[in-house]
C-alpha atoms as a PDB file:
ATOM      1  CA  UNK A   1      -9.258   0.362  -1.475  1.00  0.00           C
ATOM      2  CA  UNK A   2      -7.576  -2.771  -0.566  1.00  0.00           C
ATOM      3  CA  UNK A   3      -4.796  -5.180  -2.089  1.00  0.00           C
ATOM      4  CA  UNK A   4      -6.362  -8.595  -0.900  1.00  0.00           C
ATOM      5  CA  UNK A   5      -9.625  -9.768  -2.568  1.00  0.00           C
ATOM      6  CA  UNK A   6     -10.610 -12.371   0.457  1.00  0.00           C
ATOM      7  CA  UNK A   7      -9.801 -10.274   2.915  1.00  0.00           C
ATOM      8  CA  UNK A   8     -12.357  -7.716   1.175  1.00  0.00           C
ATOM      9  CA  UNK A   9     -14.654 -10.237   0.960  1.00  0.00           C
ATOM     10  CA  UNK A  10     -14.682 -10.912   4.449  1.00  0.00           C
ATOM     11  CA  UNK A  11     -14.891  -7.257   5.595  1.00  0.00           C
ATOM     12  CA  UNK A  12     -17.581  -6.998   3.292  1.00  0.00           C
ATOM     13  CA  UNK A  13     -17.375  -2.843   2.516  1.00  0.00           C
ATOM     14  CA  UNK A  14     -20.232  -1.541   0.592  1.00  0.00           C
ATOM     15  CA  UNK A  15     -18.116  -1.246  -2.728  1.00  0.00           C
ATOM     16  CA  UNK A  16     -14.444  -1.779  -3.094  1.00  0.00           C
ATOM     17  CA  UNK A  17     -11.588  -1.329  -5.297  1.00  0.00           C
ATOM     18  CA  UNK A  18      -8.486  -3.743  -5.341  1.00  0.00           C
ATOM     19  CA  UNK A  19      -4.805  -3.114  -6.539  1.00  0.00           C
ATOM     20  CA  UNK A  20      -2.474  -5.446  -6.999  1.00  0.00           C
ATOM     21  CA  UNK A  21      -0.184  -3.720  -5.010  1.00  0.00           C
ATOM     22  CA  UNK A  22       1.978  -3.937  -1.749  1.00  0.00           C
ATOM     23  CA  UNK A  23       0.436  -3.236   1.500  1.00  0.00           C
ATOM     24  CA  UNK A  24       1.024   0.532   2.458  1.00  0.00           C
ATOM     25  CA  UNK A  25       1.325   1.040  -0.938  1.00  0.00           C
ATOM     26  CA  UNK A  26      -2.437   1.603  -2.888  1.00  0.00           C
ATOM     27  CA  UNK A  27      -1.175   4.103  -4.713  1.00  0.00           C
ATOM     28  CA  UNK A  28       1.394   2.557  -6.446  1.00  0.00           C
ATOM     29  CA  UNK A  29       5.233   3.175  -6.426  1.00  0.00           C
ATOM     30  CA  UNK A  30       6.875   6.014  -4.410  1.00  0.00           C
ATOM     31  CA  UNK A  31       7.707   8.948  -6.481  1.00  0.00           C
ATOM     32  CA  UNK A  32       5.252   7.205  -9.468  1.00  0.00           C
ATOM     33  CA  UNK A  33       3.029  10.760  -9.567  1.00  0.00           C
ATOM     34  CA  UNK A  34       1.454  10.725 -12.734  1.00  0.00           C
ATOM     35  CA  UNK A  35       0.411   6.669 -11.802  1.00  0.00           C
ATOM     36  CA  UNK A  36      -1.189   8.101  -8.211  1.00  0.00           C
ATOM     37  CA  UNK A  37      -3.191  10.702  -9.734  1.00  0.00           C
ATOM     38  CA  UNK A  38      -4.572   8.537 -12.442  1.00  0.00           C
ATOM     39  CA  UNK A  39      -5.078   5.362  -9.385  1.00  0.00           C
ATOM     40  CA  UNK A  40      -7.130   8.590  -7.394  1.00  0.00           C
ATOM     41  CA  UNK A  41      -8.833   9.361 -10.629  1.00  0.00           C
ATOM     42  CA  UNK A  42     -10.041   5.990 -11.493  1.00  0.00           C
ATOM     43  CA  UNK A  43     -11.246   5.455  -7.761  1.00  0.00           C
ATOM     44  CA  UNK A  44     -13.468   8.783  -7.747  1.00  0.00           C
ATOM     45  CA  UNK A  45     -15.070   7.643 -11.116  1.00  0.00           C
ATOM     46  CA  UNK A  46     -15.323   4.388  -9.549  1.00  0.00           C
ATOM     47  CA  UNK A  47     -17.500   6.000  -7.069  1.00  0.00           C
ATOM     48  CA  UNK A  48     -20.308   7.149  -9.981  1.00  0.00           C
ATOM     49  CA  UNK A  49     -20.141   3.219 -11.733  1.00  0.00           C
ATOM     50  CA  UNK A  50     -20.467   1.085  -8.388  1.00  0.00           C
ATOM     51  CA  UNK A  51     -23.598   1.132  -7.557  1.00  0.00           C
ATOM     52  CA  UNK A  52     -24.217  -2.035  -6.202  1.00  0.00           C
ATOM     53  CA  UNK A  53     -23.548  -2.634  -2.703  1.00  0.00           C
ATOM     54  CA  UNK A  54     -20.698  -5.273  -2.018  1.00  0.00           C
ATOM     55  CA  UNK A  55     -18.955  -4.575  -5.668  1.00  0.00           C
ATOM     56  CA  UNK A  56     -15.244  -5.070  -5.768  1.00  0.00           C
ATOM     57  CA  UNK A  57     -13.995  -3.671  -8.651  1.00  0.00           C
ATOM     58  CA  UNK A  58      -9.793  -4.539  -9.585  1.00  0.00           C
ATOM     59  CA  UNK A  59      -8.004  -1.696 -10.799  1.00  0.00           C
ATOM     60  CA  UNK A  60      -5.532  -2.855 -14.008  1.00  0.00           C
ATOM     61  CA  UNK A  61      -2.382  -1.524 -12.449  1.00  0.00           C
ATOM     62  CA  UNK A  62       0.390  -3.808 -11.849  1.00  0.00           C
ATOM     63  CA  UNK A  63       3.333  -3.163  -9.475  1.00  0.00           C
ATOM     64  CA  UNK A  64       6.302  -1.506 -11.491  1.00  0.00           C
ATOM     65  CA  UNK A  65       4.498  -1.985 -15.151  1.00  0.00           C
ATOM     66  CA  UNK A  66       3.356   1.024 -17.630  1.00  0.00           C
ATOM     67  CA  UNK A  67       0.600   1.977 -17.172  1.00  0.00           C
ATOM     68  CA  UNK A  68      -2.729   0.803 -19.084  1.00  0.00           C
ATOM     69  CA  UNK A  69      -3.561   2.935 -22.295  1.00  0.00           C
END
């Protein structure tokens, strides 16, 4: 999980999941529970629907916005 698509890139992981959120934060917003477990939900389905290796795959979550229905 990482918050800057080039420097993914670069590191090349074997699959990947960006959010467009602060670093030290890729959870989301302190206190923002029910938005971490659904961020920690999303990335363990991730796990099942990345199959290639080298996917980056960008989470909808936006700093301080509702979250996606």
């Amino acid at each position: 999980m990482g918050n800057v698509a080039d420097r993914m890139a670069l590191i090349k992981p074997p699959r990947a999941l960006l959010v467009k959120f602060a670093r030290g934060s890729m959870l989301g917003e302190p206190g923002n529970v029910k938005r971490q477990r659904r961020i920690i939900l999303d990335a363990l389905a991730a796990l099942q629907t990345m199959t290639e290796p080298g996917t980056i795959q960008e989470l909808p979550y936006r700093w301080k916005q509702p979250d996606p229905e």
